[in-house]
Protein backbone atom coordinates (compact mmCIF):
# COMPACT_ATOMS: atom_id res chain seq x y z
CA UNK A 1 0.00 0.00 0.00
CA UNK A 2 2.95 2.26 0.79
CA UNK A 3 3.99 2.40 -2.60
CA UNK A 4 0.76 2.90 -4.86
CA UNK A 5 -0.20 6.29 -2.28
CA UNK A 6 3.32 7.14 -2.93
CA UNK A 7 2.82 6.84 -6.57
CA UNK A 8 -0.70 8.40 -6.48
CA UNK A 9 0.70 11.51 -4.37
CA UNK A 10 4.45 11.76 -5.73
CA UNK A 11 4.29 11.81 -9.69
CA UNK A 12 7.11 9.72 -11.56
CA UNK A 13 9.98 12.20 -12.27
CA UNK A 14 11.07 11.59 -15.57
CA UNK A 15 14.87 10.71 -16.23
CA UNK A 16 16.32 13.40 -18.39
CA UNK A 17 18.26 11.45 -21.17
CA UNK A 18 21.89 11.99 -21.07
CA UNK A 19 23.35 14.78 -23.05
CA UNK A 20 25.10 12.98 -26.70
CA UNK A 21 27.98 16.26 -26.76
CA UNK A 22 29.40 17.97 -23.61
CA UNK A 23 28.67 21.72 -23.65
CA UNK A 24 31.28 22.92 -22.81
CA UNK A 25 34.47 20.33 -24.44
CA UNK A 26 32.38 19.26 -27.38
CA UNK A 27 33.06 22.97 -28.85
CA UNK A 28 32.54 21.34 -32.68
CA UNK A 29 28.64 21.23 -32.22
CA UNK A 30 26.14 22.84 -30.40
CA UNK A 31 22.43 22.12 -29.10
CA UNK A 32 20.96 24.17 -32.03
CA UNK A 33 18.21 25.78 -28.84
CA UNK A 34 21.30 27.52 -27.32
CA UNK A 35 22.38 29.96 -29.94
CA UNK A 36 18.23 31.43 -29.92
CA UNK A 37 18.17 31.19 -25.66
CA UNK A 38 21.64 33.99 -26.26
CA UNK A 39 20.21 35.75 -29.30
CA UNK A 40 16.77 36.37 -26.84
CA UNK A 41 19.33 37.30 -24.55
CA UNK A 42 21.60 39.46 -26.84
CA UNK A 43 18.90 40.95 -28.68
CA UNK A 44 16.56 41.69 -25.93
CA UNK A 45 19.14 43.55 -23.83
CA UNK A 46 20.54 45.59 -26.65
CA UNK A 47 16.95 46.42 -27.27
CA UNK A 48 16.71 48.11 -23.79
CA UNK A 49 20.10 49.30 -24.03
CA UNK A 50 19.34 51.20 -27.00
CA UNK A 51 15.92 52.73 -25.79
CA UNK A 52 17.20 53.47 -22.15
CA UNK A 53 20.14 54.85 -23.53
CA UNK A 54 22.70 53.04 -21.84
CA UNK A 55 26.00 52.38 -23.63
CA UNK A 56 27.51 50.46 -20.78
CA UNK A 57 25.17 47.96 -21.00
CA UNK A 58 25.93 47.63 -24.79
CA UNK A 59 29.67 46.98 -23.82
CA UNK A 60 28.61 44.53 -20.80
CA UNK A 61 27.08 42.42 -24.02
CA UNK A 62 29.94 43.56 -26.02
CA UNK A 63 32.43 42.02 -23.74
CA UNK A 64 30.50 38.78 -22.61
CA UNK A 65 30.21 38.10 -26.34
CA UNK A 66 34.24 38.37 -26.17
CA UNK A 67 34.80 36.51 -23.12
CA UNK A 68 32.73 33.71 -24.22
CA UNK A 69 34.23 33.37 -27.53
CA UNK A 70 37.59 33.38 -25.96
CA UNK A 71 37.30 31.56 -22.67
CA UNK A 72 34.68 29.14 -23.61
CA UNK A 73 31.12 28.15 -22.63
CA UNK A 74 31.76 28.01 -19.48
CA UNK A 75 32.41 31.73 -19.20
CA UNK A 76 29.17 32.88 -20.93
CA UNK A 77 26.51 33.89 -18.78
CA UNK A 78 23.87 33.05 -21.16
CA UNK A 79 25.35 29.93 -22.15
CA UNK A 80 25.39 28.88 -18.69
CA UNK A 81 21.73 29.99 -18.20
CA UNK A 82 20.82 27.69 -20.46
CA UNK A 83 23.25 24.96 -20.04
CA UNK A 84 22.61 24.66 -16.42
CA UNK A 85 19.31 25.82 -16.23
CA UNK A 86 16.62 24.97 -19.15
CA UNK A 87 18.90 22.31 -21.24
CA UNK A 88 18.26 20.09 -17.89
CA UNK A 89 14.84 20.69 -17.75
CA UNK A 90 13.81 20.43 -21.99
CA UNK A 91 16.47 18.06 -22.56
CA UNK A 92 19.09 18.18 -25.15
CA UNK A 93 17.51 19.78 -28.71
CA UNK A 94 18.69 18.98 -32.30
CA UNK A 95 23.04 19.42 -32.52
CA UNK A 96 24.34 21.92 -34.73
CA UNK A 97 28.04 22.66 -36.07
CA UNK A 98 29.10 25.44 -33.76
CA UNK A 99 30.94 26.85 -36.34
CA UNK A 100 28.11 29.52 -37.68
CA UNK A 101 26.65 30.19 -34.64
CA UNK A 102 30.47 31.29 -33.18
CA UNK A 103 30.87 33.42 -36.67
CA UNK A 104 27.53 35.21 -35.82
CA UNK A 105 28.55 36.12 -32.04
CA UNK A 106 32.08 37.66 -33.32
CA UNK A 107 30.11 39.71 -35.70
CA UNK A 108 27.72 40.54 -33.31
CA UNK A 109 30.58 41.74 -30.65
CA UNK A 110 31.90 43.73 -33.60
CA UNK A 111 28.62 45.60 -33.73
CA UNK A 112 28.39 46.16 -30.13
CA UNK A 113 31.70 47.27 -29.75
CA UNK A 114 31.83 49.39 -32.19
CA UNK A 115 28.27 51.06 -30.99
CA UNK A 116 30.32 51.54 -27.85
CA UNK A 117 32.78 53.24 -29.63
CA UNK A 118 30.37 55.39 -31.46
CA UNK A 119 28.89 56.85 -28.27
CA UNK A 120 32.52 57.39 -26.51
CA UNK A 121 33.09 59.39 -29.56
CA UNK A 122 30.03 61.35 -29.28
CA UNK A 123 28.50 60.13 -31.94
CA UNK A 124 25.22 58.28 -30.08
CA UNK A 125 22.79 58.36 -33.21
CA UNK A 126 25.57 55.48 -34.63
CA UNK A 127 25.95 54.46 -31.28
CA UNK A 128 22.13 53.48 -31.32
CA UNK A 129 21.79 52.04 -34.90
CA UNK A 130 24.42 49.77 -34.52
CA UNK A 131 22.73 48.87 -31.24
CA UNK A 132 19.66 48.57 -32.46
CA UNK A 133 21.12 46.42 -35.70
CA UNK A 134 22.26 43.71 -33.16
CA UNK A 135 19.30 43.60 -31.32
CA UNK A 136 16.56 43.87 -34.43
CA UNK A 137 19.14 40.56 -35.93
CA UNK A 138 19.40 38.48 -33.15
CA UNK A 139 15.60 39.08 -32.43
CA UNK A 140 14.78 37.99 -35.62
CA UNK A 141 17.34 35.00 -35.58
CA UNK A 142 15.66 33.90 -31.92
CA UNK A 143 12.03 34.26 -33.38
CA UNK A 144 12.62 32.83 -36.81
CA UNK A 145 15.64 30.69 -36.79
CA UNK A 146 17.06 32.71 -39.62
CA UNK A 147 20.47 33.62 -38.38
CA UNK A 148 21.95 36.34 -40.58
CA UNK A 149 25.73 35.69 -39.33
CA UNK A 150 25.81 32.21 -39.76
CA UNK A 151 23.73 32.29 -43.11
CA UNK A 152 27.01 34.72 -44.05
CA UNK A 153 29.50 32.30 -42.77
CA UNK A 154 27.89 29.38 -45.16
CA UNK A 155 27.60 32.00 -48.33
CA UNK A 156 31.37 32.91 -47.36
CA UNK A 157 31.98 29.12 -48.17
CA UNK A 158 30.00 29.30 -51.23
CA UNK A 159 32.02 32.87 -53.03
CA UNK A 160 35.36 30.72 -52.03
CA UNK A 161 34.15 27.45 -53.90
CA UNK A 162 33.77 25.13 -51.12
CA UNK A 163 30.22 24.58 -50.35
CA UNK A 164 29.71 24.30 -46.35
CA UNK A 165 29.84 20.78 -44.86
CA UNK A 166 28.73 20.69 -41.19
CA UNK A 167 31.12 19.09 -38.95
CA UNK A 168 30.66 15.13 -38.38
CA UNK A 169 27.39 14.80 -35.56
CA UNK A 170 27.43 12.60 -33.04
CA UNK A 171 25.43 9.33 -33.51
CA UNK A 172 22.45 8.98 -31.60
CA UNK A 173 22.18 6.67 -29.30
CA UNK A 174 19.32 3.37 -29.89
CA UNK A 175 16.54 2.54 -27.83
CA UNK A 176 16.97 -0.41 -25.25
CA UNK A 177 15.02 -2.36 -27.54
CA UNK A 178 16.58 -1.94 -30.68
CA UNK A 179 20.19 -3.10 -28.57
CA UNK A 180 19.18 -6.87 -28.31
């Protein structure tokens, strides 16, 4: 009796499946729902930098764009959100090659710095369309899936006459029943 009240008051946790690449040493791909959960982050922020008028912000995003590029995963705040925080809980999505994603985020820190640059000069009206060109892209990118950065990295391929091959994925794994 102890166990069917348990199971009528307690509901069965599901066991999250285990993750097939490593966030943060698998670097090659990517779990193609982080690059949106940063791009809402990115884009959304940028957005109220922009309309609040607050350059600093725009180089807070301009430099954890940088840090993350350069120190990894593990040193992006987003990244970590949604590594730690709401991978766990929807489980791991479809993997990408990280390559276009990474492309998109340098050009996107090359935006936001140099909007940061703009208003340090005193020039705030460039300031705020380069701002508001990061946040209007990634926006787009998070509510479409149409990623302008990475869509340039694969047409860069194209003008030099190799088409884009994504990086090898790994295999998924079988069900218990197809392992007999």
């Amino acid at each position: 009796m102890g166990q069917s009240l348990r199971g009528a008051i307690l509901p069965k946790v599901k066991r999250r499946p285990e993750r097939l690449a490593d966030p943060y040493r698998d670097l090659d791909v990517i779990d193609s729902r982080a690059p949106r959960f940063n791009q809402v982050v990115i884009g959304t922020l940028a957005l109220v930098a922009v309309v609040a008028g607050w350059p600093w912000l725009l180089a807070l995003l301009a430099l954890q764009l940088v840090v993350g590029l350069t120190l990894g995963r593990r040193y992006c705040l987003p990244c970590l959100a949604y590594f730690e925080l709401v991978q766990p809980y929807v489980g791991e999505g479809q993997l990408e090659d990280a390559r276009p994603p990474r492309f998109a985020n340098m050009v996107g820190a090359s935006f936001l710095t140099a909007s940061v640059l703009a208003y340090v000069l005193g020039i705030g009206v460039l300031g705020a369309v380069l701002g508001l060109v990061v946040a209007a892209l990634a926006l787009l990118a998070a509510a479409t899936g149409f990623c302008a950065g990475c869509e340039t990295y694969k047409l860069a391929y194209a003008l030099t006459g190799r088409p884009f091959v994504a990086c090898p994925l790994p295999p998924r794994p079988r069900a218990t029943s197809d392992q007999r």
